[in-house]
C-alpha atoms as a PDB file:
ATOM      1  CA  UNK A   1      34.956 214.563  25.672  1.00  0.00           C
ATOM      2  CA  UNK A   2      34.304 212.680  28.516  1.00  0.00           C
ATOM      3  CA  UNK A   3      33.519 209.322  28.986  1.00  0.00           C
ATOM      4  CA  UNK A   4      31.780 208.782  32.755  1.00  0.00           C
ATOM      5  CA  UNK A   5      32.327 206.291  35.172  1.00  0.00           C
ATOM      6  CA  UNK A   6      29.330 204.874  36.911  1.00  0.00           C
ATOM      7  CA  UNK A   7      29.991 203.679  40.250  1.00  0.00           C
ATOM      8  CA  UNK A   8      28.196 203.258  43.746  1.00  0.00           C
ATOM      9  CA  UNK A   9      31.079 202.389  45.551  1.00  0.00           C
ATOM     10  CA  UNK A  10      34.779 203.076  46.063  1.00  0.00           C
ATOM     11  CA  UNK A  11      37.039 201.973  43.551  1.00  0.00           C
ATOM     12  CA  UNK A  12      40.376 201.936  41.880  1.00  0.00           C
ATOM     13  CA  UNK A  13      39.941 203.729  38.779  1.00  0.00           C
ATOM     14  CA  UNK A  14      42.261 201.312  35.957  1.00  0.00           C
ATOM     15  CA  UNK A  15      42.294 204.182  33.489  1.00  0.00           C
ATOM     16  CA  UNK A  16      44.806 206.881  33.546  1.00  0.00           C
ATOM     17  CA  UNK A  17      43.514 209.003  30.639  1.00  0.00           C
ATOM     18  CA  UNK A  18      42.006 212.614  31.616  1.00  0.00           C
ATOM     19  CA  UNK A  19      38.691 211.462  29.587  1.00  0.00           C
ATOM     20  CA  UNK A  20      37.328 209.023  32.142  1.00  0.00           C
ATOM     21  CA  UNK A  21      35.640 210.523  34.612  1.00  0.00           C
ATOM     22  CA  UNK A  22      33.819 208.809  37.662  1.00  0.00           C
ATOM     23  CA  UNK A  23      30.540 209.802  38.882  1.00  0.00           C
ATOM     24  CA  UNK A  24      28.861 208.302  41.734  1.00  0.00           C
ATOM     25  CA  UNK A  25      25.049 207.233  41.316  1.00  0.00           C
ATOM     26  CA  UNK A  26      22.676 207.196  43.597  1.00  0.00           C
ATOM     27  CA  UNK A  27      24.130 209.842  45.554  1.00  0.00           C
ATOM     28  CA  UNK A  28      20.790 211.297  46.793  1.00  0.00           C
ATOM     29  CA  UNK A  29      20.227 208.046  48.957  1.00  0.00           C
ATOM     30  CA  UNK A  30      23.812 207.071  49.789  1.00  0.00           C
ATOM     31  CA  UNK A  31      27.212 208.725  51.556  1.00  0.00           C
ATOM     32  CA  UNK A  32      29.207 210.661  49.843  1.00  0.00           C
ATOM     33  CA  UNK A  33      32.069 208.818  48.147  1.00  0.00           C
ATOM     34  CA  UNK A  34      35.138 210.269  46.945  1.00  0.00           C
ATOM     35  CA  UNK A  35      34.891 214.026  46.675  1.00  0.00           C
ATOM     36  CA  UNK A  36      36.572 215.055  43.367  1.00  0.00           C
ATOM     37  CA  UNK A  37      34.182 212.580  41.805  1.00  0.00           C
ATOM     38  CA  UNK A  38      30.758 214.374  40.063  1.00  0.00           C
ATOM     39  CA  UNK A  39      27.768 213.316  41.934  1.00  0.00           C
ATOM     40  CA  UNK A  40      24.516 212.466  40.466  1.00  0.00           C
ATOM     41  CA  UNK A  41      22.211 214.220  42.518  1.00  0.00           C
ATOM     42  CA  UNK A  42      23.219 218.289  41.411  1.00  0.00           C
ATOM     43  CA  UNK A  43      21.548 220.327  39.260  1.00  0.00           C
ATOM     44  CA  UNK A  44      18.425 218.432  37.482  1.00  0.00           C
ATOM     45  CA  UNK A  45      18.765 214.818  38.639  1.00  0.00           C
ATOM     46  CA  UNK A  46      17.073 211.668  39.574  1.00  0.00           C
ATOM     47  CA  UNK A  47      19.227 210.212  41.676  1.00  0.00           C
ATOM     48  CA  UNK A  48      16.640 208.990  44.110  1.00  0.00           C
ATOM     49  CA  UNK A  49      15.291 206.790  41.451  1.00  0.00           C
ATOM     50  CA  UNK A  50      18.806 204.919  41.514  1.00  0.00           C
ATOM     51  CA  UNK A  51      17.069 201.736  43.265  1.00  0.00           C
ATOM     52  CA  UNK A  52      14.987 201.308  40.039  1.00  0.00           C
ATOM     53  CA  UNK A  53      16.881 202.955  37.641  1.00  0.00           C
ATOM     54  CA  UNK A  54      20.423 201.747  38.288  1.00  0.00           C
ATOM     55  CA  UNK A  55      23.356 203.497  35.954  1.00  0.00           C
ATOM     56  CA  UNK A  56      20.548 205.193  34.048  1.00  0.00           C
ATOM     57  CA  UNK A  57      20.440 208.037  36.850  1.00  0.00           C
ATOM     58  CA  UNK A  58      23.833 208.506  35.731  1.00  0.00           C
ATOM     59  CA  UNK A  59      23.374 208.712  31.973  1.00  0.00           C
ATOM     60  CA  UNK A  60      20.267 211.227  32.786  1.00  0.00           C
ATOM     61  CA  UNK A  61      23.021 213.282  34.594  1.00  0.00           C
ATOM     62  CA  UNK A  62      24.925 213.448  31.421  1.00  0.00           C
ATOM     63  CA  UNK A  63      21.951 214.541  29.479  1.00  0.00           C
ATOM     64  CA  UNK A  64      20.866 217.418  31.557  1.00  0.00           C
ATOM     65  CA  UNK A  65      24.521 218.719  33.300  1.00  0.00           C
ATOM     66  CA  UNK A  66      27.038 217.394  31.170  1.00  0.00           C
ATOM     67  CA  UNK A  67      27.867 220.510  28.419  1.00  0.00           C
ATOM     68  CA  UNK A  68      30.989 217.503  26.771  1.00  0.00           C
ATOM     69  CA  UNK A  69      31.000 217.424  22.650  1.00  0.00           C
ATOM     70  CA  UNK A  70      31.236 214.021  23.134  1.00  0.00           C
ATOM     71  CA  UNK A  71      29.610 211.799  26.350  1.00  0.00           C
ATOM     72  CA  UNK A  72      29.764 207.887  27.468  1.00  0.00           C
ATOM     73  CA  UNK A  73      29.056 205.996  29.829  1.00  0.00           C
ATOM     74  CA  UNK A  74      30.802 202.672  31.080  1.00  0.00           C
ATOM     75  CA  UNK A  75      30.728 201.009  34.744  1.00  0.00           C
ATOM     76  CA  UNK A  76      33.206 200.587  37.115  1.00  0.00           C
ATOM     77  CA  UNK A  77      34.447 197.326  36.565  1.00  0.00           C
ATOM     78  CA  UNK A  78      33.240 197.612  32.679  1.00  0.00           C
ATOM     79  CA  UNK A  79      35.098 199.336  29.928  1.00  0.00           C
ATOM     80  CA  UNK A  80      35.170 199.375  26.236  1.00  0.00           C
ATOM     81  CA  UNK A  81      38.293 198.168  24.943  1.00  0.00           C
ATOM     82  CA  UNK A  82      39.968 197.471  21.751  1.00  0.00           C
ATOM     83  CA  UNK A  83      40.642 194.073  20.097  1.00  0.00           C
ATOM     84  CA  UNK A  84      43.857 193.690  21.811  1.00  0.00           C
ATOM     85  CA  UNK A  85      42.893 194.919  25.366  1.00  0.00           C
ATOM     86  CA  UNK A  86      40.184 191.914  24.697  1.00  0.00           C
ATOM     87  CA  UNK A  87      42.328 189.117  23.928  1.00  0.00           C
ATOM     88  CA  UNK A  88      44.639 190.269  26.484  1.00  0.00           C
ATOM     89  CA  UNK A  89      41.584 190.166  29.146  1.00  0.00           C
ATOM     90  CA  UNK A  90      40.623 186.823  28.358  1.00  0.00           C
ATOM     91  CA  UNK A  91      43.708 185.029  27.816  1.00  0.00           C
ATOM     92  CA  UNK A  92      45.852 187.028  30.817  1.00  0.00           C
ATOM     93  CA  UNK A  93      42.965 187.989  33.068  1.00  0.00           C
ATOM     94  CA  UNK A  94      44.895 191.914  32.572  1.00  0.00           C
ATOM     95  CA  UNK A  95      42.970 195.047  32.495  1.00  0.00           C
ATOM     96  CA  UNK A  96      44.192 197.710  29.491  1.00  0.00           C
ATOM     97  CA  UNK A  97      43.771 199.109  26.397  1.00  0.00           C
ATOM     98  CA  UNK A  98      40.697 200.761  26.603  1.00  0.00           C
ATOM     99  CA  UNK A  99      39.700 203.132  24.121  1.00  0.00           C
ATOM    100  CA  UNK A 100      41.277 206.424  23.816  1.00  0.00           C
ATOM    101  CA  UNK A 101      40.158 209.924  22.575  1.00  0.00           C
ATOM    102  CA  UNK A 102      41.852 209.670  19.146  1.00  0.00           C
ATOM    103  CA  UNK A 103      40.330 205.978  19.255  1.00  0.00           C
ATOM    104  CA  UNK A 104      36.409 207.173  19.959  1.00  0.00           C
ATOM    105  CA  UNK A 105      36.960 210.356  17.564  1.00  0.00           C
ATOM    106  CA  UNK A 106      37.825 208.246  14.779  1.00  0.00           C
ATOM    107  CA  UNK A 107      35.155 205.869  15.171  1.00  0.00           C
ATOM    108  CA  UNK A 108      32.090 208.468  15.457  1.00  0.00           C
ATOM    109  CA  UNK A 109      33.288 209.998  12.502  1.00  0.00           C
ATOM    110  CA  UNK A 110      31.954 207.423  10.438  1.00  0.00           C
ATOM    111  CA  UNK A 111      29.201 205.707  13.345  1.00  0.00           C
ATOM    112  CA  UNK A 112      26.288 207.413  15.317  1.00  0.00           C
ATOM    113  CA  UNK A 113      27.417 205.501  18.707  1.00  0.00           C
ATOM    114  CA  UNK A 114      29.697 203.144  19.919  1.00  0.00           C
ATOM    115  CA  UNK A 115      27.807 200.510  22.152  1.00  0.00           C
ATOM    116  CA  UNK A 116      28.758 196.940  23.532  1.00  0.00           C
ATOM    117  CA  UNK A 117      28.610 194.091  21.688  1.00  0.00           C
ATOM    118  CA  UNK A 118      25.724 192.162  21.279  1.00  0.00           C
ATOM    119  CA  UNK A 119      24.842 189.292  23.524  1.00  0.00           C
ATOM    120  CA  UNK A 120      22.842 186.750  21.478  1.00  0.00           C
ATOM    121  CA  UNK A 121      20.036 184.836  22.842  1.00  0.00           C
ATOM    122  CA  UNK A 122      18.637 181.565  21.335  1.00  0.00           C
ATOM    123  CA  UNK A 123      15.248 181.774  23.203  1.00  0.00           C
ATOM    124  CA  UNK A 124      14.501 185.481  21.524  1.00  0.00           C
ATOM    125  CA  UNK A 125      14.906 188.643  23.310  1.00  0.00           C
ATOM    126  CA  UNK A 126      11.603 189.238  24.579  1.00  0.00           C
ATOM    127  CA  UNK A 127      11.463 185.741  25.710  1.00  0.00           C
ATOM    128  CA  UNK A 128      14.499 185.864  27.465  1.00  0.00           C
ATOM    129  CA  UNK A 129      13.554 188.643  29.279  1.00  0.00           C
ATOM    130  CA  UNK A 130      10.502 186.860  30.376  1.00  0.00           C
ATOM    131  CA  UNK A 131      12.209 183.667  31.478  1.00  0.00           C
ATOM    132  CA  UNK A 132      14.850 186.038  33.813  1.00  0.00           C
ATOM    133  CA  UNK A 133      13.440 188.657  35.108  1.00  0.00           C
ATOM    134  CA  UNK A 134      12.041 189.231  38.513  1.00  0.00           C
ATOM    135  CA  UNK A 135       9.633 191.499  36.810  1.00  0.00           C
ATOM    136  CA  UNK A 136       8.656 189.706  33.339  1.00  0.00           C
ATOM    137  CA  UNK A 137       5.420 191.526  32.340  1.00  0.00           C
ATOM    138  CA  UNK A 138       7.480 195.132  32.408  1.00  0.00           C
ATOM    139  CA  UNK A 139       7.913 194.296  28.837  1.00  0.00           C
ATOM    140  CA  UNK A 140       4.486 194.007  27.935  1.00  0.00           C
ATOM    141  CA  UNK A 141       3.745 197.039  29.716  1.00  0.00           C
ATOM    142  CA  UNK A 142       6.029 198.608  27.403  1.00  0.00           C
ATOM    143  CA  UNK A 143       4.976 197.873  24.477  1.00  0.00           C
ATOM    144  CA  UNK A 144       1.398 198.949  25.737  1.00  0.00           C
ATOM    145  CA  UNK A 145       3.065 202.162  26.586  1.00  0.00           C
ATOM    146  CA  UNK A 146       5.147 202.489  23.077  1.00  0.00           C
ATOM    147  CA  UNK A 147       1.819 202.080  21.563  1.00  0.00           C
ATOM    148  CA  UNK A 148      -0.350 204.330  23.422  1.00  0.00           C
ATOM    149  CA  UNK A 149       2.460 207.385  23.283  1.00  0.00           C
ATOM    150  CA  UNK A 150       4.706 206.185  20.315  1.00  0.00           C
ATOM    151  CA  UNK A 151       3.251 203.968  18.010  1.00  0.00           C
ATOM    152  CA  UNK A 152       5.471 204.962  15.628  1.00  0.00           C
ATOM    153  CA  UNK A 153       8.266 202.955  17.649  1.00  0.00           C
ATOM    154  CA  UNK A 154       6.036 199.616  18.057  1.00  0.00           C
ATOM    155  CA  UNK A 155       7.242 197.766  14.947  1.00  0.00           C
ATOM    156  CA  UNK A 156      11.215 198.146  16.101  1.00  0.00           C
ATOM    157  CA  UNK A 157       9.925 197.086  19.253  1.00  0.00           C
ATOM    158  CA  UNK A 158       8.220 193.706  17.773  1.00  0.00           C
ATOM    159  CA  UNK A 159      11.508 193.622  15.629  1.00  0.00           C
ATOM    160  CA  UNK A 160      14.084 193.489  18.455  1.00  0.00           C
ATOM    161  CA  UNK A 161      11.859 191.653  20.877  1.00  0.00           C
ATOM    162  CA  UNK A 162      11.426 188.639  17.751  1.00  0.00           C
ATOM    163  CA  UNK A 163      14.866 188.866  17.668  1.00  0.00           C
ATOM    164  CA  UNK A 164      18.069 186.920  18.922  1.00  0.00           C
ATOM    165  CA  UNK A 165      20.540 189.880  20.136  1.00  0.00           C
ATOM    166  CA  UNK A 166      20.404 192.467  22.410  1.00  0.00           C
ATOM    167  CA  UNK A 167      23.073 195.408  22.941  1.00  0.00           C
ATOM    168  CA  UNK A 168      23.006 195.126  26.667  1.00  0.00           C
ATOM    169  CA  UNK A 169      24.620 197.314  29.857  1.00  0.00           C
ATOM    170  CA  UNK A 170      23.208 200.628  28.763  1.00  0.00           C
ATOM    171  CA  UNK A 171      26.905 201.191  27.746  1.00  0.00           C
ATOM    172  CA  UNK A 172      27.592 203.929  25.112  1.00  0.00           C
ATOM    173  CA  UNK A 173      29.545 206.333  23.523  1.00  0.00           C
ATOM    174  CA  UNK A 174      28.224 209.177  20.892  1.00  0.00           C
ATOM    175  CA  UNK A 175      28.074 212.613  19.952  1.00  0.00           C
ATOM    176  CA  UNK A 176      26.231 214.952  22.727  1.00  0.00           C
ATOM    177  CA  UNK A 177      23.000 215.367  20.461  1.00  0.00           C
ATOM    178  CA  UNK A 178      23.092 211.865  19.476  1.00  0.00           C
ATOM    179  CA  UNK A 179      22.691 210.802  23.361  1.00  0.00           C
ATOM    180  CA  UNK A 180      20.851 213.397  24.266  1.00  0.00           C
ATOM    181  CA  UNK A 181      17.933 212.595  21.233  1.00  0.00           C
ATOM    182  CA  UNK A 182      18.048 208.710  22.700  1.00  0.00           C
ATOM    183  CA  UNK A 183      17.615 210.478  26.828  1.00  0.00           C
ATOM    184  CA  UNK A 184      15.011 212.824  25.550  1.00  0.00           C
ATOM    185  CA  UNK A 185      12.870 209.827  24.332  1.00  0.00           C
ATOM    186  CA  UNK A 186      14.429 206.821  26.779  1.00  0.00           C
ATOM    187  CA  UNK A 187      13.307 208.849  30.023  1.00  0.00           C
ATOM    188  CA  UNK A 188       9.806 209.868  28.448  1.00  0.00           C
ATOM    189  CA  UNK A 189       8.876 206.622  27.507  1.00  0.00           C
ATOM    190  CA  UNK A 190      10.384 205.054  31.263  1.00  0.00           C
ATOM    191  CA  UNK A 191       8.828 207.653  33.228  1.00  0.00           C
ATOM    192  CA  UNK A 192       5.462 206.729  31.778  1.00  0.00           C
ATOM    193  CA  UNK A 193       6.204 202.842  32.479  1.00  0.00           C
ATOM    194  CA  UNK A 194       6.679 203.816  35.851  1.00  0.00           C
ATOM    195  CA  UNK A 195       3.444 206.118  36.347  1.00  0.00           C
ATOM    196  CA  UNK A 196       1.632 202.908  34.847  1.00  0.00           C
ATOM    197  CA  UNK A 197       2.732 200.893  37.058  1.00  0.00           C
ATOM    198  CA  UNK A 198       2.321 202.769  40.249  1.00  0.00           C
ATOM    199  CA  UNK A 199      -1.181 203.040  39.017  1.00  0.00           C
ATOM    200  CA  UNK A 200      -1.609 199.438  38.921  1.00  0.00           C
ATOM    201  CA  UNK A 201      -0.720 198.908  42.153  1.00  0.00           C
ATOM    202  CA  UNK A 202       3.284 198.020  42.173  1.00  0.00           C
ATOM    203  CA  UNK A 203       5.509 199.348  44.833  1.00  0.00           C
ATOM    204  CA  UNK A 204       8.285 197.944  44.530  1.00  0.00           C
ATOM    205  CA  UNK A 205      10.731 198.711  41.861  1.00  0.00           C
ATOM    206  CA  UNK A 206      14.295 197.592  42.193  1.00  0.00           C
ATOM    207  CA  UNK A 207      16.149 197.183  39.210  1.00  0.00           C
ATOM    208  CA  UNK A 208      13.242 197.455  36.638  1.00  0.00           C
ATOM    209  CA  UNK A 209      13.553 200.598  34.803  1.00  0.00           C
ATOM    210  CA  UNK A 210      17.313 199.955  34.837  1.00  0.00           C
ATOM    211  CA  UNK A 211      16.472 196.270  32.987  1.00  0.00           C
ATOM    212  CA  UNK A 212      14.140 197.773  30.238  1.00  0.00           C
ATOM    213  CA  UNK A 213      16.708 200.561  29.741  1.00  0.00           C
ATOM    214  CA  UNK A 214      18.510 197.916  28.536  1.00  0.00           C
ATOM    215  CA  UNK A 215      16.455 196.717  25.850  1.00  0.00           C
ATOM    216  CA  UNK A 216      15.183 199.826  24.748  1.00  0.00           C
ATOM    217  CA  UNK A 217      17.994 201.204  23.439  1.00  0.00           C
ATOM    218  CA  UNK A 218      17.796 198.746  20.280  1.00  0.00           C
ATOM    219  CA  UNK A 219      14.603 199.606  19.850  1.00  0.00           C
ATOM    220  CA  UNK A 220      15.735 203.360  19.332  1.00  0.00           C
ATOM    221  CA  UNK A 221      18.435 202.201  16.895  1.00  0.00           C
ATOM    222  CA  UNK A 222      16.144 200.252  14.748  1.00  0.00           C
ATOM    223  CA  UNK A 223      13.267 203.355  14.425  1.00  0.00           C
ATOM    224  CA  UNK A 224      16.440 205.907  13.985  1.00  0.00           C
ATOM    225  CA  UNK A 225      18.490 203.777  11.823  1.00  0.00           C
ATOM    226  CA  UNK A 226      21.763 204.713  13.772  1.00  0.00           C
ATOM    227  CA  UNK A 227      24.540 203.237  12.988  1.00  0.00           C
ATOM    228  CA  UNK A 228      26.323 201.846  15.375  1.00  0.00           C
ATOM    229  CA  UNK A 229      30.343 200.470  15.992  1.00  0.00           C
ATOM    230  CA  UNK A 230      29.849 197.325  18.499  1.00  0.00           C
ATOM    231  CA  UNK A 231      33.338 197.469  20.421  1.00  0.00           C
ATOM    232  CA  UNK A 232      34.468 195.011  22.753  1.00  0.00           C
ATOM    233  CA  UNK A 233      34.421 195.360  26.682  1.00  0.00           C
ATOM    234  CA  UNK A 234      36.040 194.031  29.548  1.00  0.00           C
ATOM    235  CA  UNK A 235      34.917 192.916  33.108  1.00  0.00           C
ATOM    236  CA  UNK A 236      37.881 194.226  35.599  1.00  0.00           C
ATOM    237  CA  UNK A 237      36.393 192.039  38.018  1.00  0.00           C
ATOM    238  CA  UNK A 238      35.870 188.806  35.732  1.00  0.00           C
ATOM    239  CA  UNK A 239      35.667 185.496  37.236  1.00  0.00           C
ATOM    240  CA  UNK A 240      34.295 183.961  34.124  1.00  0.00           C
ATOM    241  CA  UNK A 241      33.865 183.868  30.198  1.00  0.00           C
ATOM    242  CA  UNK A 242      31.010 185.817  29.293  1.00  0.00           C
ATOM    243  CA  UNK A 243      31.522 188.593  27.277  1.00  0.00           C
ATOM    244  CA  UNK A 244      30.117 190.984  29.760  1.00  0.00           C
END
């Protein structure tokens, strides 16, 4: 089992348990960090995609290198924690109880995937990406995509984007074959957003892929009918009360 640690700068791991492991993204474009930590630019990577794709270069690290029973991802200054490692974030600003092997075993033994909770928006997911992004008609785009390649996938998409809560970070935890099945069709279905795109004319790209990683990952749940376990998370670096 391990549970990886996306980061793209130095910092002071909070965990002391063998199963977190950093890994630096974006290593193809930047320095090289610390050494002991796994980079995401060996064996098949697309780490120079980092720019667009943000900590999904790391999770497509996992799916091709990473040979773990059991894989997650989680940010530097984000971690899934349990109930009490939540109340004692928000009340004591501390940093702790995040979950354990024993904790993440017992959960997938009765869940598909362990993701963040959901962060509910009034306006309607699809909406709300529209209002906020920088980018707003990648989602359409998407959907043309989804349609053209996997039609089958098109209703979840109209289902999620209708609705009011989105499972957002691209935080998870899962069996290997579990996360691997959601790579296998996340990086298809982004790659060909991309290609679109580029056709079209765009150039720039910063953050995009990264964003509708995001939202696609409901989508997937809703076609598969995984289940999930939402678990809380923490912000080590938390100036504020959102959940995130």
């Amino acid at each position: 089992m391990k549970i990886y640690i996306i980061a793209h700068k130095q910092f002071n791991n909070p965990t002391a348990d063998e199963i977190y492991c950093p890994i630096q993204v974006g290593a193809e474009l930047h320095d090289e960090l610390d050494s002991e930590w796994e980079k995401d630019n060996t064996g098949d990577h697309i780490s120079e995609k980092n720019l667009s794709y943000n900590e999904l270069t790391g999770l497509y690290w996992i799916w091709k290198n990473s040979n773990e029973d059991i894989v997650g991802l989680c940010h530097y200054r984000r971690y899934f924690v349990k109930k009490t490692g939540k109340i004692k974030n928000l009340i004591l600003g501390k940093s702790g109880d995040f979950l354990q092997k024993e904790d993440i075993e017992r959960i997938l033994s009765k869940n598909d995937l362990i993701v963040h909770n959901k962060t509910y928006f009034m306006q309607g997911c699809r909406q709300q990406y529209l209002d906020t992004q920088k980018y707003p008609e990648d989602i359409k785009v998407l959907r043309k995509v989804l349609k053209k390649y996997y039609p089958e996938y098109v209703d979840a998409y109209d289902e999620v984007m209708k609705g009011r809560k989105c499972h957002l970070l691209n935080m998870m935890i899962g069996k290997k074959e579990v996360v691997d099945n959601y790579c296998e069709w996340l990086f298809d279905v982004l790659f060909k957003v991309e290609k679109y795109l580029k056709a079209a004319g765009e150039t720039s790209f910063e953050r995009r892929m990264g964003m509708l990683g995001e939202r696609m990952l409901d989508i997937w749940i809703v076609k598969n009918n995984i289940k999930v376990k939402e678990v809380y998370s923490i912000n080590t670096e938390r100036k504020d009360w959102k959940v995130w």
